[in-house]
Protein backbone atom coordinates (compact mmCIF):
# COMPACT_ATOMS: atom_id res chain seq x y z
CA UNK A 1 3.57 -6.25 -41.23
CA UNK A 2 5.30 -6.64 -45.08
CA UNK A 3 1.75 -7.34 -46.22
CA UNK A 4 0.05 -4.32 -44.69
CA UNK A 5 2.81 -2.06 -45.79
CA UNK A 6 3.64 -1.52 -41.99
CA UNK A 7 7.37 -0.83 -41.11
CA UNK A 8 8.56 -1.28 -37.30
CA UNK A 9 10.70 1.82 -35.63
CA UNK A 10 13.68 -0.42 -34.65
CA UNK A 11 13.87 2.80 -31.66
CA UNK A 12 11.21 2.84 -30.64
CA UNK A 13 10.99 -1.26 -30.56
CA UNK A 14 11.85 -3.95 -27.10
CA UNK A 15 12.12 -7.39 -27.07
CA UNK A 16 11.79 -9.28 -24.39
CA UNK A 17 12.94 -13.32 -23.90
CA UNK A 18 11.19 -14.83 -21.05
CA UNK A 19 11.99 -18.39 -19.28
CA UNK A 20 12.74 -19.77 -16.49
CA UNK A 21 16.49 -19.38 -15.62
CA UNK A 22 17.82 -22.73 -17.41
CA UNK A 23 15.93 -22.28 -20.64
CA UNK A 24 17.76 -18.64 -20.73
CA UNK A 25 20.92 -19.78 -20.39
CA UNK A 26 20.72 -22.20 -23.08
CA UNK A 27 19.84 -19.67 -26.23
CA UNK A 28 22.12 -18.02 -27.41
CA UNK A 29 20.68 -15.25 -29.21
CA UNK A 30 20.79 -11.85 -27.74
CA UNK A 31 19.22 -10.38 -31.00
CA UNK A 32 16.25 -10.92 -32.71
CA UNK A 33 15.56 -9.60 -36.23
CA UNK A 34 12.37 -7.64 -37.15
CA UNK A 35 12.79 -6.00 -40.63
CA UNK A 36 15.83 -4.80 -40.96
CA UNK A 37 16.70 -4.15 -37.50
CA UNK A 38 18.10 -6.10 -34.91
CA UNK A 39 16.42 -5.81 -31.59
CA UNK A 40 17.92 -6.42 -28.60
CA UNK A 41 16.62 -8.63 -25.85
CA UNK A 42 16.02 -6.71 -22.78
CA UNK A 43 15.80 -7.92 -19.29
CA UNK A 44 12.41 -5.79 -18.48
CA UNK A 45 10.11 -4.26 -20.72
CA UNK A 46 6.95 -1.92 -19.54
CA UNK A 47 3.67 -3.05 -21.67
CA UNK A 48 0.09 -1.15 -21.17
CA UNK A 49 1.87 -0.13 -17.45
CA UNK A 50 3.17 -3.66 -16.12
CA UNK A 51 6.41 -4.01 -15.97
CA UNK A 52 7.69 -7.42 -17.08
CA UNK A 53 10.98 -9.01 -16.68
CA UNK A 54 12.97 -12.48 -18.05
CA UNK A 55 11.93 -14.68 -15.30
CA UNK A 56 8.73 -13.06 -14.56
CA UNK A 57 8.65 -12.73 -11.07
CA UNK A 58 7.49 -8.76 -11.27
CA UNK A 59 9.80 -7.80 -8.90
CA UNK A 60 10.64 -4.06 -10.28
CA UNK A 61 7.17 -3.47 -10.81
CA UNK A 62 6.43 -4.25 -7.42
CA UNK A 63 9.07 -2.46 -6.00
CA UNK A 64 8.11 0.74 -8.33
CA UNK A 65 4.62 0.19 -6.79
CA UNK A 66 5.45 -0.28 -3.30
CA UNK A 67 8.00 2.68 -3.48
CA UNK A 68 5.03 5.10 -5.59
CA UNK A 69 2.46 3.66 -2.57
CA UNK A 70 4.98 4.58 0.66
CA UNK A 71 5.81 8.00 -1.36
CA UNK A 72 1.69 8.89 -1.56
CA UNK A 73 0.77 7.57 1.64
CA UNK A 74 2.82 9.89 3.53
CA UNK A 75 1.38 12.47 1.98
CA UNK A 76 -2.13 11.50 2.73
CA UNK A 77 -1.32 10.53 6.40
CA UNK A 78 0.07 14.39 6.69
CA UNK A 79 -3.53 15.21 6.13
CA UNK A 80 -5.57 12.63 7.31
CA UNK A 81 -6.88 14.12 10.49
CA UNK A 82 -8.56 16.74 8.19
CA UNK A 83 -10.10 14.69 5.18
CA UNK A 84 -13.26 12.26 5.56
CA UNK A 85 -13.05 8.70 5.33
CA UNK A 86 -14.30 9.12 1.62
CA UNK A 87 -11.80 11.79 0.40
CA UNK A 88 -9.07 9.30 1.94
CA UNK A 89 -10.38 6.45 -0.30
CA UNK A 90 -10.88 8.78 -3.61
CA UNK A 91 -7.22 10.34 -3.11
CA UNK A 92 -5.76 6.88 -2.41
CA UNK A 93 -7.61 5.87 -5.69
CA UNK A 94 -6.68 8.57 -7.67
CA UNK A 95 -2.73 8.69 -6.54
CA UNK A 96 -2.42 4.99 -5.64
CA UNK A 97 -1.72 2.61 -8.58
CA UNK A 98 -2.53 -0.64 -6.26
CA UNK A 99 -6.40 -1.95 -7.02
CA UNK A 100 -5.35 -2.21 -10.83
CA UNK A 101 -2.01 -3.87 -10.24
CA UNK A 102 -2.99 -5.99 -7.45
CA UNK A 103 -5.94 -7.54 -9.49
CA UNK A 104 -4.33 -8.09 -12.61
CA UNK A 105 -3.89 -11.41 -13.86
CA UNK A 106 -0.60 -10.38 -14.47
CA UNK A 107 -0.08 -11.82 -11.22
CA UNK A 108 -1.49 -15.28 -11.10
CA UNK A 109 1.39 -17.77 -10.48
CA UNK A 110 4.16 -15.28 -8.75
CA UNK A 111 5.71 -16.60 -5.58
CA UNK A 112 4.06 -16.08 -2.41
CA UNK A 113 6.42 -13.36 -1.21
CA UNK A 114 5.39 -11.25 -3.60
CA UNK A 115 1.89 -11.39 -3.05
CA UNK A 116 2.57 -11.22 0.64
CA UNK A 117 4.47 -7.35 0.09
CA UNK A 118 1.11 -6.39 -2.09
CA UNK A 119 -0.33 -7.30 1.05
CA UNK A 120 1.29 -5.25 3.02
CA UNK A 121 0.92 -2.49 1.03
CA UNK A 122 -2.91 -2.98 0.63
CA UNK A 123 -2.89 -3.59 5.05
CA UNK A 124 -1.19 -0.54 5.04
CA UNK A 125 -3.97 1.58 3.01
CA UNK A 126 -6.91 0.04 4.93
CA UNK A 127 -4.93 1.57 8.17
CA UNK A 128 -4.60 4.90 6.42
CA UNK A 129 -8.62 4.86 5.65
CA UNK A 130 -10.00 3.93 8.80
CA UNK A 131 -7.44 5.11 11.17
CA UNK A 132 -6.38 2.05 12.15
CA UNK A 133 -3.78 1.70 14.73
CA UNK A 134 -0.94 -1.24 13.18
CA UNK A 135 -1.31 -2.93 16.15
CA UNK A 136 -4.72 -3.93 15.57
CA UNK A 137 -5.72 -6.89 13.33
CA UNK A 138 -6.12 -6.01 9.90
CA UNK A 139 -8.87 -8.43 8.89
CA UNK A 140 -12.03 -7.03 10.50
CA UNK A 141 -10.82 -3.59 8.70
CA UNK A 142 -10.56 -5.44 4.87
CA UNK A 143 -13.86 -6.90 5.45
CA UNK A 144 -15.47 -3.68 7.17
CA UNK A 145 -14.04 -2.07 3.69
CA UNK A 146 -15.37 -4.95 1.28
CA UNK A 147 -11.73 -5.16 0.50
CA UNK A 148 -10.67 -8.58 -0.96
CA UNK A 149 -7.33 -10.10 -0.24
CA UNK A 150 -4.71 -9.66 -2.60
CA UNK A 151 -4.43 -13.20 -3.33
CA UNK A 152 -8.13 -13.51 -3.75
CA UNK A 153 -8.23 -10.40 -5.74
CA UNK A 154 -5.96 -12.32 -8.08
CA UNK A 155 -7.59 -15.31 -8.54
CA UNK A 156 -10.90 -13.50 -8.85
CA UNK A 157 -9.46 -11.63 -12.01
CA UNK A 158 -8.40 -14.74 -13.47
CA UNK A 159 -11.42 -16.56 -12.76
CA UNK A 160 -13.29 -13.56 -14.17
CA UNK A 161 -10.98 -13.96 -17.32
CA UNK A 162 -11.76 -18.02 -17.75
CA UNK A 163 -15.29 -16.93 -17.59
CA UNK A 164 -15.58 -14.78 -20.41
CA UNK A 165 -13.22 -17.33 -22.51
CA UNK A 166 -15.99 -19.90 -22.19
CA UNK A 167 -18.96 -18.19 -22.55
CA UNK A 168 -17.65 -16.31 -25.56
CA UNK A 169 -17.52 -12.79 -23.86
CA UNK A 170 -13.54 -12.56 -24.03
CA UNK A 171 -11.46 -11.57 -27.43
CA UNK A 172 -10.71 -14.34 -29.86
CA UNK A 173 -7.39 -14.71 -29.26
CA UNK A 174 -7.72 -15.58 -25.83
CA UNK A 175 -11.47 -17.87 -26.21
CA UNK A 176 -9.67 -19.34 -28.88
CA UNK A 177 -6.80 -20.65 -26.42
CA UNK A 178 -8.59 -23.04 -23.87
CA UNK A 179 -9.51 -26.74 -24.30
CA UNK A 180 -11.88 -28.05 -22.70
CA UNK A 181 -11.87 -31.55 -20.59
CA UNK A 182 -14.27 -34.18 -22.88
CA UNK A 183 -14.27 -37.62 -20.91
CA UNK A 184 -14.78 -40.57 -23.07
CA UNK A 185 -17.45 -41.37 -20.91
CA UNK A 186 -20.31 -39.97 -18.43
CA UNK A 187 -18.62 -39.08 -15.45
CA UNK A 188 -20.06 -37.02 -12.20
CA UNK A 189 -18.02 -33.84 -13.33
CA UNK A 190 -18.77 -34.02 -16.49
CA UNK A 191 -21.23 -31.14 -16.10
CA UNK A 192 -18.66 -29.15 -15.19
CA UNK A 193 -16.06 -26.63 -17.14
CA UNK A 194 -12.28 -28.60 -16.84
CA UNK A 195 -9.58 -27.26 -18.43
CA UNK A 196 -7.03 -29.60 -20.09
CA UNK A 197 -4.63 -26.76 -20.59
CA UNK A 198 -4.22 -23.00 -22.24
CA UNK A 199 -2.32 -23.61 -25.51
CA UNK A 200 0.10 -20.21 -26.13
CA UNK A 201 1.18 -20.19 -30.13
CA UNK A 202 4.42 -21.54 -30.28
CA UNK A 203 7.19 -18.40 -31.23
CA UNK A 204 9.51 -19.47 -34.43
């Protein structure tokens, strides 16, 4: 930023330290200096709408989604009996925050009960489309929708992601992050795309 001339608002500017519970406790720091500021560390931060937190288990932006869903969906169910099927879907859309955060890959690695309340939420809106009563079986209504799982939805995203990395579609800083698996010799998978590992740049 020095060599562009660029100066950071110290404001207007968040950090964020993220670990797992016993690498937080061991630093120290609470501070971290950018220019002549000192920033902060914060427990959550709120990048390009996700909400992120130390330990990354998403839980507050889940819980702001869940509580923005139930809040909507009240609304639309007032109404319901007077809309189409298609007006549900485009108001659920339009008011709903859920397909974008439910398919980011954002999510890849959180623990199963939080994909399991996304879950909910998303068994919840297929009701509200179709009319569903909740005592019938939510599966035949996601697949009469062409609604993915949440879970799949996930890992679809991040497949999508690895996809573009190797086939050069995705930005350079993220192509530029995978290595691929080279055996030393001919093996059956060798045809195949293997991943030895993602390699993040280190933070000094």
């Amino acid at each position: 930023m020095s060599s562009r001339r660029l100066k950071s608002n110290g404001d207007k500017t968040e950090a964020l330290l993220a670990g797992t519970k016993h690498q937080l406790c061991s630093v120290a720091e609470t501070t971290i200096a950018i220019g002549q500021s000192q920033i902060d560390f914060m427990d959550k931060v709120k990048s390009l709408g996700v909400i992120m937190d130390s330990n990354h288990n998403l839980d507050v932006q889940v819980n702001q989604l869940c509580g923005s869903f139930y809040f909507h969906s009240r609304c639309i169910g007032q109404i319901r009996t007077h809309i189409t099927t298609e007006a549900t879907k485009y108001l659920i859309q339009c008011l709903v925050p859920s397909s974008e955060t439910m398919e980011t890959a954002c999510l890849w690695g959180v623990v199963k009960q939080t994909v399991d309340r996304l879950q909910l939420v998303q068994n919840t809106t297929a009701r509200i489309v179709t009319r569903t009563s909740h005592t019938s079986h939510v599966t035949p209504v996601l697949k009469h929708l062409h609604w993915l799982p949440v879970e799949s939805r996930i890992m679809y995203k991040m497949l999508s992601l690895i996809y573009k990395c190797v086939n050069k579609q995705a930005p350079p800083y993220l192509s530029t992050l995978r290595q691929l698996h080279n055996p030393p010799r001919t093996l059956q998978i060798s045809t195949c795309y293997l991943f030895l590992s993602i390699d993040f740049p280190a933070m000094d």
